[in-house]
N, C-alpha and C. Protein backbone atom coordinates (compact mmCIF):
# COMPACT_ATOMS: atom_id res chain seq x y z
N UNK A 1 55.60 -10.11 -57.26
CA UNK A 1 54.80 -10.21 -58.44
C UNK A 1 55.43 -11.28 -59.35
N UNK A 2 54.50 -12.49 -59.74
CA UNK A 2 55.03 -13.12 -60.93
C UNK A 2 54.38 -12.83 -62.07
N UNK A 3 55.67 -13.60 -63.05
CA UNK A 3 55.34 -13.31 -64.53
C UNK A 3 54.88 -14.13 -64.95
N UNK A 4 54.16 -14.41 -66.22
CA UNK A 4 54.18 -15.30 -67.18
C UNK A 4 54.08 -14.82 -68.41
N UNK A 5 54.08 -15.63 -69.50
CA UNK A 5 54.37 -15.75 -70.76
C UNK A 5 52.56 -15.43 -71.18
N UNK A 6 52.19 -14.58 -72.21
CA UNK A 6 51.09 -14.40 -72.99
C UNK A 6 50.88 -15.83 -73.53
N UNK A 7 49.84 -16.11 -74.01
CA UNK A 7 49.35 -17.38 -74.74
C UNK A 7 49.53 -16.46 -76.10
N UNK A 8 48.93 -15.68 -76.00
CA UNK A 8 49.07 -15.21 -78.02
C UNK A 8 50.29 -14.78 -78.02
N UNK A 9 51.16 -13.89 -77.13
CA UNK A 9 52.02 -13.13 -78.42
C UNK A 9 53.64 -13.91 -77.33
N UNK A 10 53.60 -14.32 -76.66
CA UNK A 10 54.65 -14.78 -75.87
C UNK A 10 55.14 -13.77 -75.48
N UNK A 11 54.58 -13.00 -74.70
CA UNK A 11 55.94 -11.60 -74.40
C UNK A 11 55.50 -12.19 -72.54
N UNK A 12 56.36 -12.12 -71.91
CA UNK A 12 56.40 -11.86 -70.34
C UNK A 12 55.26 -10.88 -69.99
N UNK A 13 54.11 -10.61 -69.18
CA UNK A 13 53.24 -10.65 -68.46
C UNK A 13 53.49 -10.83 -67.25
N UNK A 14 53.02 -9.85 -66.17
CA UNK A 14 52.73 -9.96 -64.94
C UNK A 14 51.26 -10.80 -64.84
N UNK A 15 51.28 -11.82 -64.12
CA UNK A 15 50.08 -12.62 -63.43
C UNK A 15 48.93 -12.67 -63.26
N UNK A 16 49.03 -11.20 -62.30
CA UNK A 16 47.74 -10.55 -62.09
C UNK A 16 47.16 -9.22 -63.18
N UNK A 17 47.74 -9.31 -64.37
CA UNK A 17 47.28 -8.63 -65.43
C UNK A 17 45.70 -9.46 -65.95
N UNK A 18 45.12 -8.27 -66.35
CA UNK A 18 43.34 -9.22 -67.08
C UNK A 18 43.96 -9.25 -68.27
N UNK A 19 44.53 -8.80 -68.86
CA UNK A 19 44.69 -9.00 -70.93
C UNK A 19 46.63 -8.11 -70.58
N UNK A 20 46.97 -8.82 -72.03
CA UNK A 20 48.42 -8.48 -71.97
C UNK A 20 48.57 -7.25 -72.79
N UNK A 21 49.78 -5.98 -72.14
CA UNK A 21 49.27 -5.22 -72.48
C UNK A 21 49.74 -4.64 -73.90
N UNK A 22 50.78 -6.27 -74.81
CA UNK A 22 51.11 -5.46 -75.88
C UNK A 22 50.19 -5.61 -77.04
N UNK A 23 49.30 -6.98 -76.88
CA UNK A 23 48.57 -7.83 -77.73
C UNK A 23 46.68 -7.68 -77.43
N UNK A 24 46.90 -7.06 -76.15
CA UNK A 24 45.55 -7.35 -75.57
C UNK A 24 44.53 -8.15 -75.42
N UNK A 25 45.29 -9.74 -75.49
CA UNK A 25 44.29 -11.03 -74.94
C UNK A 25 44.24 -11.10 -73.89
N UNK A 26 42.92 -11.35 -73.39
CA UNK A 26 42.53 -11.68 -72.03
C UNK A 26 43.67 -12.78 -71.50
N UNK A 27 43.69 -12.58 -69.95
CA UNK A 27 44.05 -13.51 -69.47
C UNK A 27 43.45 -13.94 -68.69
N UNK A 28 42.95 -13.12 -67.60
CA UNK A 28 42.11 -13.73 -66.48
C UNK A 28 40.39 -12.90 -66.78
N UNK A 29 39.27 -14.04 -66.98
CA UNK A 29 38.09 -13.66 -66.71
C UNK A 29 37.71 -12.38 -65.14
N UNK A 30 37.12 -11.20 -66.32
CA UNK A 30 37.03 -10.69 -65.05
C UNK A 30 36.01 -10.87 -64.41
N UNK A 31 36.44 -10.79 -63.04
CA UNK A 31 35.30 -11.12 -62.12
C UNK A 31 34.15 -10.05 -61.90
N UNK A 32 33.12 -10.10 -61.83
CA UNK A 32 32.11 -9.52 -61.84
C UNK A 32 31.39 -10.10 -60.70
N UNK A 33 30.85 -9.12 -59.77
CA UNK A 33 29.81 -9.78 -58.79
C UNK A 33 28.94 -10.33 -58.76
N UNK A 34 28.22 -11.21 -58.15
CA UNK A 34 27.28 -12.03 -58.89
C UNK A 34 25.71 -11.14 -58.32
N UNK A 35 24.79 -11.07 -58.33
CA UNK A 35 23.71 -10.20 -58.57
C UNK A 35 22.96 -10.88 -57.47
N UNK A 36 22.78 -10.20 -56.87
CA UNK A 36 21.84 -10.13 -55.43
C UNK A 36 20.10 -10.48 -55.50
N UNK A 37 20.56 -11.84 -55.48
CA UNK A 37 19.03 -12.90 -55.91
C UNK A 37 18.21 -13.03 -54.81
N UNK A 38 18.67 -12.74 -53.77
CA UNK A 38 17.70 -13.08 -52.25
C UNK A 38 16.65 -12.10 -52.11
N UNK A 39 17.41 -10.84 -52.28
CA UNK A 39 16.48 -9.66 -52.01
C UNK A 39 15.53 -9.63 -53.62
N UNK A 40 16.10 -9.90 -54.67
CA UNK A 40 15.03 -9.18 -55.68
C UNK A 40 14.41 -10.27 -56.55
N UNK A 41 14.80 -11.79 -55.78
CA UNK A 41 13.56 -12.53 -56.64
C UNK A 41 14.14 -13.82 -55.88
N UNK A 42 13.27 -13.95 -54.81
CA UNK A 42 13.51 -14.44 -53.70
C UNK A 42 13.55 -16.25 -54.71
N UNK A 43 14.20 -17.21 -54.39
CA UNK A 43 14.14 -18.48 -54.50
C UNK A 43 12.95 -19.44 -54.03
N UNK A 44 12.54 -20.27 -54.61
CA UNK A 44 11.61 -21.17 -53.69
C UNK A 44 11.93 -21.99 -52.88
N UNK A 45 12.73 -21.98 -52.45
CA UNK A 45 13.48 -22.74 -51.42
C UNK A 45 13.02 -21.91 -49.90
N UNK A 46 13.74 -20.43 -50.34
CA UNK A 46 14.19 -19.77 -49.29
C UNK A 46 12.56 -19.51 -48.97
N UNK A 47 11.36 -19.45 -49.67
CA UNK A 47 10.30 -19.46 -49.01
C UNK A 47 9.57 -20.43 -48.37
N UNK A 48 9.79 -21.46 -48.58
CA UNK A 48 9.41 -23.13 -47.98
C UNK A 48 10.13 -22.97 -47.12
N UNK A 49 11.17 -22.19 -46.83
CA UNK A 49 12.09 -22.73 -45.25
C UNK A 49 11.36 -21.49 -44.59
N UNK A 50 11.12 -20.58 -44.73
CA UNK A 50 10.29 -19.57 -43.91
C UNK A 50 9.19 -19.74 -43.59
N UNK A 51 8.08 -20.26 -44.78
CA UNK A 51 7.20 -21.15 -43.88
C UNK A 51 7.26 -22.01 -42.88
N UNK A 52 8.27 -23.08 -43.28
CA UNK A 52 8.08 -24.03 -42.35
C UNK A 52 9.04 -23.51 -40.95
N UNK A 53 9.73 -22.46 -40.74
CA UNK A 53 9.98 -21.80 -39.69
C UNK A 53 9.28 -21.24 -38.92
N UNK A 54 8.17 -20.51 -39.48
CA UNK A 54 7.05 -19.89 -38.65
C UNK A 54 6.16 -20.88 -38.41
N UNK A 55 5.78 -22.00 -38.97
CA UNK A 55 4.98 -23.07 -38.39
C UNK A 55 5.70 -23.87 -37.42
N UNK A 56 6.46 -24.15 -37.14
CA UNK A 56 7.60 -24.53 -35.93
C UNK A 56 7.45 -23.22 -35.28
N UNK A 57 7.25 -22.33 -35.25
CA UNK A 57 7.69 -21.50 -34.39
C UNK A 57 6.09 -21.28 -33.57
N UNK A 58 5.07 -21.35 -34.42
CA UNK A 58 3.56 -21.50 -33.90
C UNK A 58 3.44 -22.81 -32.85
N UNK A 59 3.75 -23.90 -33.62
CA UNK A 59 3.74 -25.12 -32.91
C UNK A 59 4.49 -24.89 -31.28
N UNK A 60 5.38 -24.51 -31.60
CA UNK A 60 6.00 -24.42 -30.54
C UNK A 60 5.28 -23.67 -29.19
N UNK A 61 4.97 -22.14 -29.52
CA UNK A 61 3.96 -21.55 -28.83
C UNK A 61 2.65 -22.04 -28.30
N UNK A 62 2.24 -23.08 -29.29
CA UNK A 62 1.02 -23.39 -28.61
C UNK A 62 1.25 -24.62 -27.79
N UNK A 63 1.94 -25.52 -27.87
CA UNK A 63 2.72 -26.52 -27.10
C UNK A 63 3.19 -25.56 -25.58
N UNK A 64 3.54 -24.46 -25.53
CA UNK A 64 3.86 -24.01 -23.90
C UNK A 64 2.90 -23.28 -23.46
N UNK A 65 2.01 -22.21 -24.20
CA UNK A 65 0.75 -22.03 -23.91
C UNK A 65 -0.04 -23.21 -23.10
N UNK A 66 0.07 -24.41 -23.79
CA UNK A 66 -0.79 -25.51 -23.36
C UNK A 66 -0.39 -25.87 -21.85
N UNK A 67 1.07 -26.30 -22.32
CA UNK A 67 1.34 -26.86 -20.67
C UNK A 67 1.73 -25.72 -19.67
N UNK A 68 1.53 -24.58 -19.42
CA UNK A 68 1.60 -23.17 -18.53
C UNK A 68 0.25 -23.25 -17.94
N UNK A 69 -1.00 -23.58 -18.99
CA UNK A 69 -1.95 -23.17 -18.66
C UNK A 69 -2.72 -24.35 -17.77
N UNK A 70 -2.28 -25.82 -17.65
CA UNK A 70 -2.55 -26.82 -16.82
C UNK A 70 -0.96 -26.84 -15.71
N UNK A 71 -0.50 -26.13 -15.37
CA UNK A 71 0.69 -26.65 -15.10
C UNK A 71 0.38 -25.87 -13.48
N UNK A 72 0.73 -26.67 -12.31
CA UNK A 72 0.62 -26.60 -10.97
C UNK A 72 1.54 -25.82 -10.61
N UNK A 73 1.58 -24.31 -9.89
CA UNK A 73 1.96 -23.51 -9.83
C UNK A 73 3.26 -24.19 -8.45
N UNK A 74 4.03 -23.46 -8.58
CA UNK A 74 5.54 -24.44 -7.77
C UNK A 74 4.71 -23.34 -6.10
N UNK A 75 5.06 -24.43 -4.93
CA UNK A 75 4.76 -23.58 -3.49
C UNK A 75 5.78 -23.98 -2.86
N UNK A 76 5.90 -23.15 -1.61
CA UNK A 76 7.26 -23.30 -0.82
C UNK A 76 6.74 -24.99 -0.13
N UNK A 77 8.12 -25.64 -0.15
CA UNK A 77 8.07 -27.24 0.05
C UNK A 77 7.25 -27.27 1.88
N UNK A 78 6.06 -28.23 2.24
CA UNK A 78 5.81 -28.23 3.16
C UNK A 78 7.00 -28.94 4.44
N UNK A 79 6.59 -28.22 5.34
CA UNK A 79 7.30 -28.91 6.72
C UNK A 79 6.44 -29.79 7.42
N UNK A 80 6.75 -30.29 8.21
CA UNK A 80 6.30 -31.11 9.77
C UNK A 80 7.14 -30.45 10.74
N UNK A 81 6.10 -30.15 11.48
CA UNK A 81 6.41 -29.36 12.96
C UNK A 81 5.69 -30.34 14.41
N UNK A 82 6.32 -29.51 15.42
CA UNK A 82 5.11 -29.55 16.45
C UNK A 82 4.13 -28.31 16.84
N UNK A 83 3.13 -28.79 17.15
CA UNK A 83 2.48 -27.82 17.43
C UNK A 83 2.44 -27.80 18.97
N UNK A 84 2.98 -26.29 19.56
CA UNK A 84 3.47 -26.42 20.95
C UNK A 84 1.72 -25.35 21.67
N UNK A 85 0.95 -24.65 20.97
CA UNK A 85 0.59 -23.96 21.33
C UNK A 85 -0.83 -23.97 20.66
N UNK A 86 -2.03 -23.45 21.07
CA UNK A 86 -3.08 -23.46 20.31
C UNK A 86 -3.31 -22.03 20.73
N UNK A 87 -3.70 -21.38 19.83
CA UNK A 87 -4.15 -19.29 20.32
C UNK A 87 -5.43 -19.22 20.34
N UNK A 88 -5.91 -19.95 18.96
CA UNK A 88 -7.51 -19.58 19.11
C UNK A 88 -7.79 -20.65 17.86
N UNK A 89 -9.09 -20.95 17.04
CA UNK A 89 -9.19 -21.64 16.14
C UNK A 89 -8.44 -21.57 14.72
N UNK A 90 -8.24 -20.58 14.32
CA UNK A 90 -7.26 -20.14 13.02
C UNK A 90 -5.93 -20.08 13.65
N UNK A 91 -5.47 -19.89 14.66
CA UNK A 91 -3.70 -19.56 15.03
C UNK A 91 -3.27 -20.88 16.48
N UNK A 92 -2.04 -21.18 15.41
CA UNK A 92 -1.18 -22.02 16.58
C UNK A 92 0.01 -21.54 16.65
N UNK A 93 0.84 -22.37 17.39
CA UNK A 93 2.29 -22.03 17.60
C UNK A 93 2.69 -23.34 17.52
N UNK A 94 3.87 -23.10 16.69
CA UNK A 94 5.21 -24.54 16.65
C UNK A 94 6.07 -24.67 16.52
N UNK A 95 6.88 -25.57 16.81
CA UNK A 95 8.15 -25.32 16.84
C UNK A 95 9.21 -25.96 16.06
N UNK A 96 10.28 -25.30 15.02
CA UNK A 96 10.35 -25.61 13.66
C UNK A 96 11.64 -26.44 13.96
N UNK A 97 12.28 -27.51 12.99
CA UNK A 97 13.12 -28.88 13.41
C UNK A 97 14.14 -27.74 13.69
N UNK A 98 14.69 -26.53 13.52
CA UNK A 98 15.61 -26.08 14.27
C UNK A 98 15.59 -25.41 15.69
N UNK A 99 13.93 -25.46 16.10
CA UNK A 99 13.70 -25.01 17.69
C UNK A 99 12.88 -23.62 17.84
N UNK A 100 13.10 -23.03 16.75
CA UNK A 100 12.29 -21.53 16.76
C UNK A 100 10.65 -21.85 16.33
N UNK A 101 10.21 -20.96 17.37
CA UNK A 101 8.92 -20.70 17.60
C UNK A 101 8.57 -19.69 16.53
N UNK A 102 7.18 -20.39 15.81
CA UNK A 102 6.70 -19.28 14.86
C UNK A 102 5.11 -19.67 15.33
N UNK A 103 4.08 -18.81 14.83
CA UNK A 103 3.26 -18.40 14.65
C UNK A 103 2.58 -19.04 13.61
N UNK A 104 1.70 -19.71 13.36
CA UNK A 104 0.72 -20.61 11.92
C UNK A 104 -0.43 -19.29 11.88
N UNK A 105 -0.71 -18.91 10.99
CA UNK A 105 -2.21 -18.19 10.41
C UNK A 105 -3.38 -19.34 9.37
N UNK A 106 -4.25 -20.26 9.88
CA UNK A 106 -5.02 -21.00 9.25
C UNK A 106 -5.80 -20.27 7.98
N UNK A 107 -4.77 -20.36 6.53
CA UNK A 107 -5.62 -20.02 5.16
C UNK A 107 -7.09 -20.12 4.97
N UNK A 108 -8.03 -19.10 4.88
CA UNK A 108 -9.12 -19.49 4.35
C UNK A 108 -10.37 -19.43 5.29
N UNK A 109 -10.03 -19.53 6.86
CA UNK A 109 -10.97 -19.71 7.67
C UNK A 109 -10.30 -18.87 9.01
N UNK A 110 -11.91 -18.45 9.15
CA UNK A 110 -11.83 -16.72 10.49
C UNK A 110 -13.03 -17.94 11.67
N UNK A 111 -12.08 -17.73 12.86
CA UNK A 111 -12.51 -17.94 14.01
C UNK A 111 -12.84 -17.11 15.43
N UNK A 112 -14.18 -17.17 16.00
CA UNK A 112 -14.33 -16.36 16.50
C UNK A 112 -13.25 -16.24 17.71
N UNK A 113 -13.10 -14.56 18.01
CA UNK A 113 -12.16 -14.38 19.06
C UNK A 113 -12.48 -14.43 20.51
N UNK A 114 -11.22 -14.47 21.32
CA UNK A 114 -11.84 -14.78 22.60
C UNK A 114 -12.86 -13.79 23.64
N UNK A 115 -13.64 -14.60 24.35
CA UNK A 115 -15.06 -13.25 24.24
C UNK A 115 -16.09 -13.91 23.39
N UNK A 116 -16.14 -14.33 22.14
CA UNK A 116 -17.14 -14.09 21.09
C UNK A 116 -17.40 -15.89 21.05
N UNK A 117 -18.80 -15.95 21.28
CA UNK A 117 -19.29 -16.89 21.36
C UNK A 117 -18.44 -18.17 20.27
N UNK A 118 -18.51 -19.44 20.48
CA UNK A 118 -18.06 -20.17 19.24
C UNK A 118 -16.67 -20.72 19.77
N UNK A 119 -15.62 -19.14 20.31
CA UNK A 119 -14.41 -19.16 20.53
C UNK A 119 -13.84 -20.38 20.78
N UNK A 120 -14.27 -21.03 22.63
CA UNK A 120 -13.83 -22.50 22.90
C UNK A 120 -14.09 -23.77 22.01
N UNK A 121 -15.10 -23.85 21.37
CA UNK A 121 -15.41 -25.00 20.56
C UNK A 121 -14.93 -24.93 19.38
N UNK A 122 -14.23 -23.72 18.75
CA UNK A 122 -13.32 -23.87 17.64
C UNK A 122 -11.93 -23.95 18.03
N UNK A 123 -11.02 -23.45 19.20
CA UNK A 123 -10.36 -23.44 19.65
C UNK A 123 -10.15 -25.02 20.34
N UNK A 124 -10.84 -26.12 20.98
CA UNK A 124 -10.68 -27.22 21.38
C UNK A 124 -10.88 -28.06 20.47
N UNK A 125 -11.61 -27.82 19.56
CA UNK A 125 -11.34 -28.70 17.94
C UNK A 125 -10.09 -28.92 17.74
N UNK A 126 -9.13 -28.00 17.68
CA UNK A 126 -8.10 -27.29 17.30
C UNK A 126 -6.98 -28.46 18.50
N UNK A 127 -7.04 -27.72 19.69
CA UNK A 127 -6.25 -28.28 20.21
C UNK A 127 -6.22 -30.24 20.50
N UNK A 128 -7.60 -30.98 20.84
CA UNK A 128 -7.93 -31.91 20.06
C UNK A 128 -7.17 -32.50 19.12
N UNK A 129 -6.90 -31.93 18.09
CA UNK A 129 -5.95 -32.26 16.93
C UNK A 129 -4.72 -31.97 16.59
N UNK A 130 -4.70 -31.06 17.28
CA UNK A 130 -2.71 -30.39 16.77
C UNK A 130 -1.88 -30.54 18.43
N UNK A 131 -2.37 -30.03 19.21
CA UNK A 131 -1.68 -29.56 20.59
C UNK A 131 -0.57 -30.96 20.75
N UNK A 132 0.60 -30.33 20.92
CA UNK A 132 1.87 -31.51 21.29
C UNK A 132 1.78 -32.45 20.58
N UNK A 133 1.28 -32.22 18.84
CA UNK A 133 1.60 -33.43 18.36
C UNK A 133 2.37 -33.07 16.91
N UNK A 134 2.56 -33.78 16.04
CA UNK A 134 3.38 -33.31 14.86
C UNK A 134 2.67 -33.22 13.79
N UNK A 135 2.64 -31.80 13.21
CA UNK A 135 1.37 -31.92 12.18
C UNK A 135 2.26 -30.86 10.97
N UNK A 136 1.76 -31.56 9.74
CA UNK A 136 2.60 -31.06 8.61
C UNK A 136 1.26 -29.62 8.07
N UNK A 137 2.61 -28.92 7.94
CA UNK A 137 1.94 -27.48 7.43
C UNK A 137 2.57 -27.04 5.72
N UNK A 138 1.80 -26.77 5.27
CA UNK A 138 1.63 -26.37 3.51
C UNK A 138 1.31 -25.05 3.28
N UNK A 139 2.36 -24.60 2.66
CA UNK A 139 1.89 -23.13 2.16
C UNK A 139 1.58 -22.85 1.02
N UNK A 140 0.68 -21.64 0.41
CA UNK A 140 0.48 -21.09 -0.23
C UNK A 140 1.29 -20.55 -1.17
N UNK A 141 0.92 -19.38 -1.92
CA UNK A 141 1.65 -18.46 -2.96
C UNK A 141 2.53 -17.61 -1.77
N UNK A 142 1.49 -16.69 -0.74
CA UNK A 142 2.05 -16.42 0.10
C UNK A 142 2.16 -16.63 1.49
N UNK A 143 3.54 -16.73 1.57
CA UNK A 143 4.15 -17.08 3.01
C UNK A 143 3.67 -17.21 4.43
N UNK A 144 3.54 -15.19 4.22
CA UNK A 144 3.77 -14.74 5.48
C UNK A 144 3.00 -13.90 5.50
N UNK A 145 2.03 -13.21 6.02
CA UNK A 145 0.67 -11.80 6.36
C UNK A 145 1.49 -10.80 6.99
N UNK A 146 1.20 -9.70 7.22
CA UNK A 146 1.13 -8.41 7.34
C UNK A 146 1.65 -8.47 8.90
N UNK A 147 1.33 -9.60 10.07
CA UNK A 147 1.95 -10.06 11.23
C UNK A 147 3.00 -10.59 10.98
N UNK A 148 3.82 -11.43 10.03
CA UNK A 148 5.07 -12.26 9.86
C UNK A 148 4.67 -13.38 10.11
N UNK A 149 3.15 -13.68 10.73
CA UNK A 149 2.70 -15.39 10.75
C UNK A 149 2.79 -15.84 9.63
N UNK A 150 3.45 -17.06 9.75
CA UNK A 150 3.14 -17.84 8.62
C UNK A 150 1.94 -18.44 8.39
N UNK A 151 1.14 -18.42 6.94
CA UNK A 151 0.12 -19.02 6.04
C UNK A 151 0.39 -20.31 5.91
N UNK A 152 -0.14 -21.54 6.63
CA UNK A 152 -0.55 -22.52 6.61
C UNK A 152 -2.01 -23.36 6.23
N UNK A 153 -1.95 -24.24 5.84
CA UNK A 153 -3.02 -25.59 5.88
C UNK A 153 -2.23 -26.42 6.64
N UNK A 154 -3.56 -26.75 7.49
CA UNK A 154 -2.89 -27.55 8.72
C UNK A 154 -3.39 -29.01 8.56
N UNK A 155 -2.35 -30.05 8.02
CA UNK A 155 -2.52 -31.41 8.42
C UNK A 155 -2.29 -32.10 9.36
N UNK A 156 -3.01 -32.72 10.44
CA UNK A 156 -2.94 -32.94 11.46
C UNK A 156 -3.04 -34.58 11.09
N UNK A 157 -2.76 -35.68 12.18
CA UNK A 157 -2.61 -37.14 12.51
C UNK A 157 -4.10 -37.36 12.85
N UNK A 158 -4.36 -38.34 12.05
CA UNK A 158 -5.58 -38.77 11.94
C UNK A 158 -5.56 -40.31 12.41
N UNK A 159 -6.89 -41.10 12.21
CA UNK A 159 -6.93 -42.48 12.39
C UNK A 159 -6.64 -43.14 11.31
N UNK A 160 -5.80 -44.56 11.72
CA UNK A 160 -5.32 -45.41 10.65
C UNK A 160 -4.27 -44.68 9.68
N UNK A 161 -3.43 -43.68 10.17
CA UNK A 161 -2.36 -42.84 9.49
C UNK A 161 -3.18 -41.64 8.19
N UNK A 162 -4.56 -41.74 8.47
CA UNK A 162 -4.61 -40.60 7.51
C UNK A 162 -4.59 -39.17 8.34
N UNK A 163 -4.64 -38.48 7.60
CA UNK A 163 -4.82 -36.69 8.00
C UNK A 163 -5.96 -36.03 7.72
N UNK A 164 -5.90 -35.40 8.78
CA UNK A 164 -6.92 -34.14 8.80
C UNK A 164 -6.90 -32.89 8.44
N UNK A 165 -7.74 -32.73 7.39
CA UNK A 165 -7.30 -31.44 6.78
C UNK A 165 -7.89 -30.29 8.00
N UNK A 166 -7.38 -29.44 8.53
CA UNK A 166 -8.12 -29.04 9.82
C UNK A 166 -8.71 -27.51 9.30
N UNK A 167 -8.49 -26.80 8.27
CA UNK A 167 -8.78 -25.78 7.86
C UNK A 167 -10.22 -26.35 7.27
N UNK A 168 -10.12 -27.07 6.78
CA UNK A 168 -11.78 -26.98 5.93
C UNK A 168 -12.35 -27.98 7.09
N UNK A 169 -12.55 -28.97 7.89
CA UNK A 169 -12.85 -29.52 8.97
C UNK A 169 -13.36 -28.28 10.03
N UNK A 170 -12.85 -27.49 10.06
CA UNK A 170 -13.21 -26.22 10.91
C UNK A 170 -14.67 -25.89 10.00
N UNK A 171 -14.49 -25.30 8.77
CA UNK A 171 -16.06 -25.01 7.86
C UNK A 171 -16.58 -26.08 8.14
N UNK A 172 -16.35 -27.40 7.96
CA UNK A 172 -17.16 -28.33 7.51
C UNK A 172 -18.05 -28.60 8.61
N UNK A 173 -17.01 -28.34 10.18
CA UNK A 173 -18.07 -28.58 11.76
C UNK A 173 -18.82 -26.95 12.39
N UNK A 174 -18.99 -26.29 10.68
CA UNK A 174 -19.43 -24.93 11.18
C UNK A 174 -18.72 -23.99 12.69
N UNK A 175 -17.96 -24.30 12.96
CA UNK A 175 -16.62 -23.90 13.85
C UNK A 175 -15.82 -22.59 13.13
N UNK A 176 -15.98 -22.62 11.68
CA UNK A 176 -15.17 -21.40 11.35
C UNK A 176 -15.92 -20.98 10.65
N UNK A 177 -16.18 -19.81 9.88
CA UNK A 177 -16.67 -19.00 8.85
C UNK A 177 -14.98 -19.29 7.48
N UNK A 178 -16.07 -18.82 6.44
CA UNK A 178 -14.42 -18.78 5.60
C UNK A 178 -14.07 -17.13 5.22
N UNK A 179 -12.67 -17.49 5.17
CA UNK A 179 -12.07 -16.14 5.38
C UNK A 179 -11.28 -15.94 4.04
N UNK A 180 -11.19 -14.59 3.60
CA UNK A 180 -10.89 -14.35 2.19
C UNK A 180 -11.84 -14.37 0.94
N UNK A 181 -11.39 -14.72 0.04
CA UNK A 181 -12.30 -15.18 -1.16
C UNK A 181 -11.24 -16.92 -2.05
N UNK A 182 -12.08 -17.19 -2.49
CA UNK A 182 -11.79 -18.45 -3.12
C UNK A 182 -11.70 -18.20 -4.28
N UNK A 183 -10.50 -17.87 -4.74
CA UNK A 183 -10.30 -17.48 -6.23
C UNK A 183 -8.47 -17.60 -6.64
N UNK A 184 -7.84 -18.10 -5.69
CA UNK A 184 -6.26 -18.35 -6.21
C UNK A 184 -5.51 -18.46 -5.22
N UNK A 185 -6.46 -19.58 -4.46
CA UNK A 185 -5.62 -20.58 -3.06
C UNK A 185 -5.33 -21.53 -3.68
N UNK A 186 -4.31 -22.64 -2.99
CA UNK A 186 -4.18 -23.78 -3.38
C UNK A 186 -5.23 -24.67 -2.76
N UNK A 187 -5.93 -24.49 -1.78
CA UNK A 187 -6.97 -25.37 -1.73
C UNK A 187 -8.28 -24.75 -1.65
N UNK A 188 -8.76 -23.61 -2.56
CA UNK A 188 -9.96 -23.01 -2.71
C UNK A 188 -11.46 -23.95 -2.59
N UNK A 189 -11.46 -24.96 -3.83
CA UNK A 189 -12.19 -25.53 -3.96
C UNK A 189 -13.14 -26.81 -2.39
N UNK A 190 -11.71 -27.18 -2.38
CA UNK A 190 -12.00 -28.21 -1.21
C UNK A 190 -12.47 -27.45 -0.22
N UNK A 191 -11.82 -26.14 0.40
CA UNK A 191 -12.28 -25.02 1.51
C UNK A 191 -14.05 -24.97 1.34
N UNK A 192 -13.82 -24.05 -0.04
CA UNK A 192 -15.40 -23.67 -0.30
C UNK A 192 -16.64 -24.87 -0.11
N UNK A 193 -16.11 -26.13 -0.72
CA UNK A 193 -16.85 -27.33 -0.43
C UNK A 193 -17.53 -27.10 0.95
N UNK A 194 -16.10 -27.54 1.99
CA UNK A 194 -16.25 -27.68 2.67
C UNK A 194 -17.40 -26.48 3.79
N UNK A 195 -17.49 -25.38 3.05
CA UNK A 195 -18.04 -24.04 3.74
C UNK A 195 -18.85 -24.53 3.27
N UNK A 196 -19.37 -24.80 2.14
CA UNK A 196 -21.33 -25.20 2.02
C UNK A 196 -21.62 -26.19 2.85
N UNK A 197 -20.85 -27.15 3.35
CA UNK A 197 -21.72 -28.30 4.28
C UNK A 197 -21.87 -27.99 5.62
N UNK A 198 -21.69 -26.79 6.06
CA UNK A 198 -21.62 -26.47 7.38
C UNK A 198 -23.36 -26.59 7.68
């Protein structure tokens, strides 16, 4: 503890004394808390920054609203395969750059089975275009069906390096019926097109 000297009466004083205690002059202003202005009479400041917080904060929302609602949903990255096998018009077999044999299920389009009229001429379309050659396959939202085949669109080697989309080419040469509904494929539209020109 230090001392000091009173201003009025000169007697020695401890420091941290408020008034001395033979004379009773202040020494140190007492401190008093200062009064809680935010809560009971808010500033105009502090309301211009709350506005303009919630309008940044709107802006903001409608800025990702916007781009969510045009924004191309992410799909598993397509491959290039061979196609070692043709089954019927909707199903092939190929064989993936590490050697395993899978199973393709053609998105969107039902081909008749073997037996059922149609069968060979959707099935030799098919082979025609894919059989022993390298054709890039694109998937969907989902993968894989209820068999573990994989959900493909089948691009096949075309003339002058373009491709054949072979799923809607199947509707389009009335060869397939369409299968499912057209409401949250990645290629709904072009499919369905393609099912009215049959």
């Amino acid at each position: 503890m230090a001392l000091m000297r009173c201003p009025e009466c000169e007697k020695e004083i401890s420091s941290k004394a408020a008034a001395c205690p033979s004379c009773g002059h202040p020494i140190a202003p007492v401190k008093q808390a200062p009064p809680n202005t935010i809560w009971t009479t808010p500033s105009a400041s502090f309301g211009c920054l709350t506005v303009i917080g919630v309008i940044i904060i709107l802006i903001m929302l409608i800025m990702i609203a916007g781009l969510s609602e045009g924004a191309e949903p992410e799909y598993p990255p397509a491959i290039t395969v061979r196609c070692t096998w043709v089954i019927d018009g909707d199903t092939i077999k190929i064989r993936t750059a590490g050697g395993k044999i899978e199973s393709v299920r053609l998105i969107g389009v039902n081909t008749p089975e073997r037996g059922e009229e149609g069968f060979k001429a959707a099935r030799d379309f098919v082979i025609e275009h894919c059989h022993e050659k390298d054709v890039r396959v694109e998937f969907d939202k989902t993968e894989r069906d209820k068999y573990r085949r994989l959900l493909g669109y089948i691009f096949a080697p075309g003339q002058g390096g373009d491709e054949i989309f072979i799923n809607a080419e199947l509707l389009r040469a009335g060869l397939a019926k369409p299968y499912g509904y057209f409401s949250s494929n990645r290629y709904d539209q072009i499919l369905e097109d393609a099912a009215c020109k049959e």
